[in-house]
C-alpha atoms as a PDB file:
ATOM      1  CA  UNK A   1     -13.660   2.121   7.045  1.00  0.00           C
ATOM      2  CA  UNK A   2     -10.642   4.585   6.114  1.00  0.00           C
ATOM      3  CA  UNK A   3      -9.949   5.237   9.583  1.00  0.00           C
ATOM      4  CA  UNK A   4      -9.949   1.517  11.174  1.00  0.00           C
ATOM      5  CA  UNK A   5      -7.520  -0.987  11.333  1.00  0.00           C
ATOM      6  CA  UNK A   6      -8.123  -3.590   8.757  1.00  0.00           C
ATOM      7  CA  UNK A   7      -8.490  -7.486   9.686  1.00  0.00           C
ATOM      8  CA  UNK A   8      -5.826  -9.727   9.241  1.00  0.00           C
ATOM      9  CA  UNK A   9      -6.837 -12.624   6.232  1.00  0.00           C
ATOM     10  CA  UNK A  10      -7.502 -15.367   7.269  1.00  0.00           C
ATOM     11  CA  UNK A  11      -8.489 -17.491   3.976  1.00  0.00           C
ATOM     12  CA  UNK A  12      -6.225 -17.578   1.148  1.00  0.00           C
ATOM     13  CA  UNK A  13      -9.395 -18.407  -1.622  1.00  0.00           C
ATOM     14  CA  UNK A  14     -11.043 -17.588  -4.775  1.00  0.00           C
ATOM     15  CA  UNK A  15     -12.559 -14.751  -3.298  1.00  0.00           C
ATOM     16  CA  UNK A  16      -9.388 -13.049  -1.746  1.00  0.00           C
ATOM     17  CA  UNK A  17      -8.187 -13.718  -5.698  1.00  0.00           C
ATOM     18  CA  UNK A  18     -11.173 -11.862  -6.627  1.00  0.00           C
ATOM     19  CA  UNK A  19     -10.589  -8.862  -4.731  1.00  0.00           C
ATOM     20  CA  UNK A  20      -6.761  -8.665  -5.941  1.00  0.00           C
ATOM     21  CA  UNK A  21      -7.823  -8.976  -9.427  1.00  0.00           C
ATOM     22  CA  UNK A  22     -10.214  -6.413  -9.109  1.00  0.00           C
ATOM     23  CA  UNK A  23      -8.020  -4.153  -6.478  1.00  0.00           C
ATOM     24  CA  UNK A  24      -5.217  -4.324  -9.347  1.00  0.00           C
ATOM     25  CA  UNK A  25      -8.298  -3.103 -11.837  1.00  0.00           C
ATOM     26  CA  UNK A  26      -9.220  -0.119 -10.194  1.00  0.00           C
ATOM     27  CA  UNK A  27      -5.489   0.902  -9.582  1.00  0.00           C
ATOM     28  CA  UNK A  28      -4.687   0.833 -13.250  1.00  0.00           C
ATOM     29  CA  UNK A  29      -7.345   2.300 -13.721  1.00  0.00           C
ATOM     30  CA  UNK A  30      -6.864   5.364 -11.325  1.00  0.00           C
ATOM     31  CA  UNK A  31      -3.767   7.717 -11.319  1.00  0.00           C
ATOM     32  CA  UNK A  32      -2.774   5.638  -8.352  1.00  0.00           C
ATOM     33  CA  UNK A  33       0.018   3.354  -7.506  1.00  0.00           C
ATOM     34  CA  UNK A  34      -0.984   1.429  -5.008  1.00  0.00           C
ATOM     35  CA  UNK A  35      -4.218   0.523  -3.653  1.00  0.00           C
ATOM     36  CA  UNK A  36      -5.199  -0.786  -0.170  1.00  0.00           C
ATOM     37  CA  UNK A  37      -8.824  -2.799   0.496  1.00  0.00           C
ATOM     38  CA  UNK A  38     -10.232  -0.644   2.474  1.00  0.00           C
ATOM     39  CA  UNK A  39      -9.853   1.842   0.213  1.00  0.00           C
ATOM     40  CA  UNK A  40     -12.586  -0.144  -1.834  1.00  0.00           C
ATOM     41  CA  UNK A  41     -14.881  -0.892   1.318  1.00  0.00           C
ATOM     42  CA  UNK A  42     -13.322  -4.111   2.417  1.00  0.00           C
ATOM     43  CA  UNK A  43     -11.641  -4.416   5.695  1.00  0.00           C
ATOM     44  CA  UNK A  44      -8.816  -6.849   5.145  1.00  0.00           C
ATOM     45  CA  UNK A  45      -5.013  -6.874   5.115  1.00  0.00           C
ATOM     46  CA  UNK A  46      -4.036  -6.781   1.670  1.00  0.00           C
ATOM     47  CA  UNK A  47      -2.724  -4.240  -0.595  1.00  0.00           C
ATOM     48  CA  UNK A  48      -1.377  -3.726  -4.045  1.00  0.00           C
ATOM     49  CA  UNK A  49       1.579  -1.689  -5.782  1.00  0.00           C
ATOM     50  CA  UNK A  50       3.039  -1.089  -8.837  1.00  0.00           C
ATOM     51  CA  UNK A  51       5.575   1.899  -8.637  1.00  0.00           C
ATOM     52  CA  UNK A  52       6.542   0.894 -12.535  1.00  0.00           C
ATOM     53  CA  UNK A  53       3.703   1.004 -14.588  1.00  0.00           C
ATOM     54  CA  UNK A  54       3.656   5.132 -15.698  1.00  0.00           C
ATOM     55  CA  UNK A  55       7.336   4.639 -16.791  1.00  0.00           C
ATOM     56  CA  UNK A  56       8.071   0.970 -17.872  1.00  0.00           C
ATOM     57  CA  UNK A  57       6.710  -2.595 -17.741  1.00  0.00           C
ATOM     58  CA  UNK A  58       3.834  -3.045 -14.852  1.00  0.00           C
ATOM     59  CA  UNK A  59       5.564  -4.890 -11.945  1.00  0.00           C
ATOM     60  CA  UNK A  60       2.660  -5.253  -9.693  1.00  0.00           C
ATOM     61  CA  UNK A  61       3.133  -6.664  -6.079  1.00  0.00           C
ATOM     62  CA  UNK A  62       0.592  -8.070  -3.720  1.00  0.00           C
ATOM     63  CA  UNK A  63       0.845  -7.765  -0.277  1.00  0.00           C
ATOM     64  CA  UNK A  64      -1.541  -9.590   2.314  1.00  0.00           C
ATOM     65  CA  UNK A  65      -1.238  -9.463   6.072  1.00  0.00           C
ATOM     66  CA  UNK A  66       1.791  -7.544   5.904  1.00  0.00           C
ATOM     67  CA  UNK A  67       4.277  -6.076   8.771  1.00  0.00           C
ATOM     68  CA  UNK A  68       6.839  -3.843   8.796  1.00  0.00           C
ATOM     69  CA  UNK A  69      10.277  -5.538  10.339  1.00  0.00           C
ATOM     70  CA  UNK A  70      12.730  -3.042   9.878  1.00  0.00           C
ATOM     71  CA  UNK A  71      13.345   0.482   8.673  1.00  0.00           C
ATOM     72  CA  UNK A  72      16.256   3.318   8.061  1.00  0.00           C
ATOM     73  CA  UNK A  73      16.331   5.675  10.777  1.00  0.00           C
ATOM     74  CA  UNK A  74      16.604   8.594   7.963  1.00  0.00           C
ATOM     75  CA  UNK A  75      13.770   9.731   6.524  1.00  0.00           C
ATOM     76  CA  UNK A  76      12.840  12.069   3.556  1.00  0.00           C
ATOM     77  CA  UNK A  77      10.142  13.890   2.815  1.00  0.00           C
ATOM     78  CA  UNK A  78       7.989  14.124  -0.362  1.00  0.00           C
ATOM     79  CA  UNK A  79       5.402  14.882  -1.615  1.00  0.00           C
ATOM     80  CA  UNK A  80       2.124  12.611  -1.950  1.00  0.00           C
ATOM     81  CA  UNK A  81      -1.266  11.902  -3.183  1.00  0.00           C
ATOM     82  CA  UNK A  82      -4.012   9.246  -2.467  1.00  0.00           C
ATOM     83  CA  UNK A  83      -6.649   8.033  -4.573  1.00  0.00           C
ATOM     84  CA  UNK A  84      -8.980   8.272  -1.398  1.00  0.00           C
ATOM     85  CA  UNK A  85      -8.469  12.361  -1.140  1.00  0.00           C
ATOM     86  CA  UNK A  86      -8.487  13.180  -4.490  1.00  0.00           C
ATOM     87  CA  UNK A  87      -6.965  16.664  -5.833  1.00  0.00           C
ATOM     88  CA  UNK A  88      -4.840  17.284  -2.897  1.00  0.00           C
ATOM     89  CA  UNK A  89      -1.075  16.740  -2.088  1.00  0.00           C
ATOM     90  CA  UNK A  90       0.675  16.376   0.878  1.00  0.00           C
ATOM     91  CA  UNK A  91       4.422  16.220   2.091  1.00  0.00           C
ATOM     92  CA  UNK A  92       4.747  13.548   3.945  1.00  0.00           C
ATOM     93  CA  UNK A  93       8.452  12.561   5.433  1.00  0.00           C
ATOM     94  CA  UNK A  94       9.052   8.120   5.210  1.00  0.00           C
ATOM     95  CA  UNK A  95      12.119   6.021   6.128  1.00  0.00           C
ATOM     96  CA  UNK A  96      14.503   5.760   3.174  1.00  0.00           C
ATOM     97  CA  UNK A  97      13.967   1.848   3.056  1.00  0.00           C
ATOM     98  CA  UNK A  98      11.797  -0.289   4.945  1.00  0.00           C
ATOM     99  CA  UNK A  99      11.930  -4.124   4.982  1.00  0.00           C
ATOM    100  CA  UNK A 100       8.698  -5.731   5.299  1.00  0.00           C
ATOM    101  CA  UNK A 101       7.207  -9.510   5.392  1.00  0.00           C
ATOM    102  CA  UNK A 102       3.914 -10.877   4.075  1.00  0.00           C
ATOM    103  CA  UNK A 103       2.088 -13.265   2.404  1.00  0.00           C
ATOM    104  CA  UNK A 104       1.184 -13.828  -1.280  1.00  0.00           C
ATOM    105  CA  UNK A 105      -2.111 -15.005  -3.287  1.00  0.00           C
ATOM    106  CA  UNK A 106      -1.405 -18.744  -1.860  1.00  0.00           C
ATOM    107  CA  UNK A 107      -0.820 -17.349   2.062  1.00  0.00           C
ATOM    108  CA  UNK A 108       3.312 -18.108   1.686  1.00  0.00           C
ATOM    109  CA  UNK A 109       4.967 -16.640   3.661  1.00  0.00           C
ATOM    110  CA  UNK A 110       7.405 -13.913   1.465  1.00  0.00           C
ATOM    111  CA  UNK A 111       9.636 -11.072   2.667  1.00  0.00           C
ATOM    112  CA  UNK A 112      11.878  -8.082   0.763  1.00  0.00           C
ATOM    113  CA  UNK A 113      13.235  -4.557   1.479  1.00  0.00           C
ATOM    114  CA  UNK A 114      12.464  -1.479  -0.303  1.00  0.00           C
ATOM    115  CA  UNK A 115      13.946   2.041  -0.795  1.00  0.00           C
ATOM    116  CA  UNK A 116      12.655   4.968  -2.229  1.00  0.00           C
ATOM    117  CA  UNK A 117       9.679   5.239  -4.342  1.00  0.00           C
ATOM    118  CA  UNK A 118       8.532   2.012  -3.754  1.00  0.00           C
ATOM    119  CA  UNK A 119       9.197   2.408   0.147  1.00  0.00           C
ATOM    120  CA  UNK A 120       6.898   5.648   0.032  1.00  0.00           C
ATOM    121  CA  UNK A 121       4.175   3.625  -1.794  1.00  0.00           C
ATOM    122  CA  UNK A 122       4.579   0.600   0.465  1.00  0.00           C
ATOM    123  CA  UNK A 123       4.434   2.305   3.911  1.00  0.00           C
ATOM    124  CA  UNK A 124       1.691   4.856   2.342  1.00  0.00           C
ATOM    125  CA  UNK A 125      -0.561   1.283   1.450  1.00  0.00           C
ATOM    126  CA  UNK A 126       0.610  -0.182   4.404  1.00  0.00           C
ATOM    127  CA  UNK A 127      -1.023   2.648   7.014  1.00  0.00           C
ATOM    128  CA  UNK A 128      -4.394   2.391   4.484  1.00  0.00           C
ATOM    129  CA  UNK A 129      -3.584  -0.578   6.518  1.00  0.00           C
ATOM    130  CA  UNK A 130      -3.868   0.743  10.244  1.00  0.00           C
ATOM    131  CA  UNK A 131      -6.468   3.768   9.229  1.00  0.00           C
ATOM    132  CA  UNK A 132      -3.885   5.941   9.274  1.00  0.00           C
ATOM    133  CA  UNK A 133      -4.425   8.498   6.332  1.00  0.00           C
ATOM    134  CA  UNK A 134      -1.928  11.039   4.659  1.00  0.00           C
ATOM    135  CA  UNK A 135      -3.512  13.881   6.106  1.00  0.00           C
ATOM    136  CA  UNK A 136      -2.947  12.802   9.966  1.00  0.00           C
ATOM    137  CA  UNK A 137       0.790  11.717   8.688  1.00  0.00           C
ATOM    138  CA  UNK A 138       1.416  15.212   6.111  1.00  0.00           C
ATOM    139  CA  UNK A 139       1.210  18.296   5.808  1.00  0.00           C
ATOM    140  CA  UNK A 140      -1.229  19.699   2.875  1.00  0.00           C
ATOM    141  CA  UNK A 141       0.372  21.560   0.475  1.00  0.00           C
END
């Protein structure tokens, strides 16, 4: 499931508000901070992040059926981990911002743009996403 392209979501119910609760669960849980659904076996569009919660306040944001719309030409490279591979680190280079649309919990339609850490963790989520994993994009350290 980690290596296919998820489905786009098509119902905006009780049970896609059931997986986000419980998505948003397991990432607390975890070191993580972010979480995609097929990293927990379900092959949908949606993914969570919360690049706050070690430091500050949780800020947690919900993606579903999301698409990248625009990015920086620069990119930098740092270094990353995935709940999915745990133990190992890789450097992985990402645009310095990204702007992305999607839809929330109710299927409305939302959009934003997103530099640094939280552009890593979104575009890492987002190629969960399109089965692309940190060790086709990176380089293992």
């Amino acid at each position: 499931m980690l290596l296919a392209i998820a489905t786009p979501v098509v119902q905006f119910d009780d049970a896609l508000g059931g997986l986000v609760r419980d998505m948003f669960e397991t990432m607390y849980a975890a070191p993580g901070r972010g979480l995609a659904a097929p990293q927990v076996g379900v092959s949908q569009r949606v993914f969570v992040v919360d690049t706050e919660w070690k430091e500050a306040d949780p800020d947690p944001m919900l993606f579903v059926n999301p698409r990248i719309v625009g990015r920086a030409d620069a990119q930098t490279d740092g270094e990353e981990a995935c709940l999915s591979i745990p133990g190992k680190r890789f450097l992985v280079a990402r645009p310095e911002w990204i702007e992305m649309e999607w839809q929330d919990l109710d299927g409305t339609a939302q959009s934003g743009r997103f530099a640094g850490v939280q552009a890593v963790c979104v575009c890492h989520e987002f190629d969960h996403l399109n089965g692309v994993l940190i060790t086709q994009s990176g380089t293992q350290l």
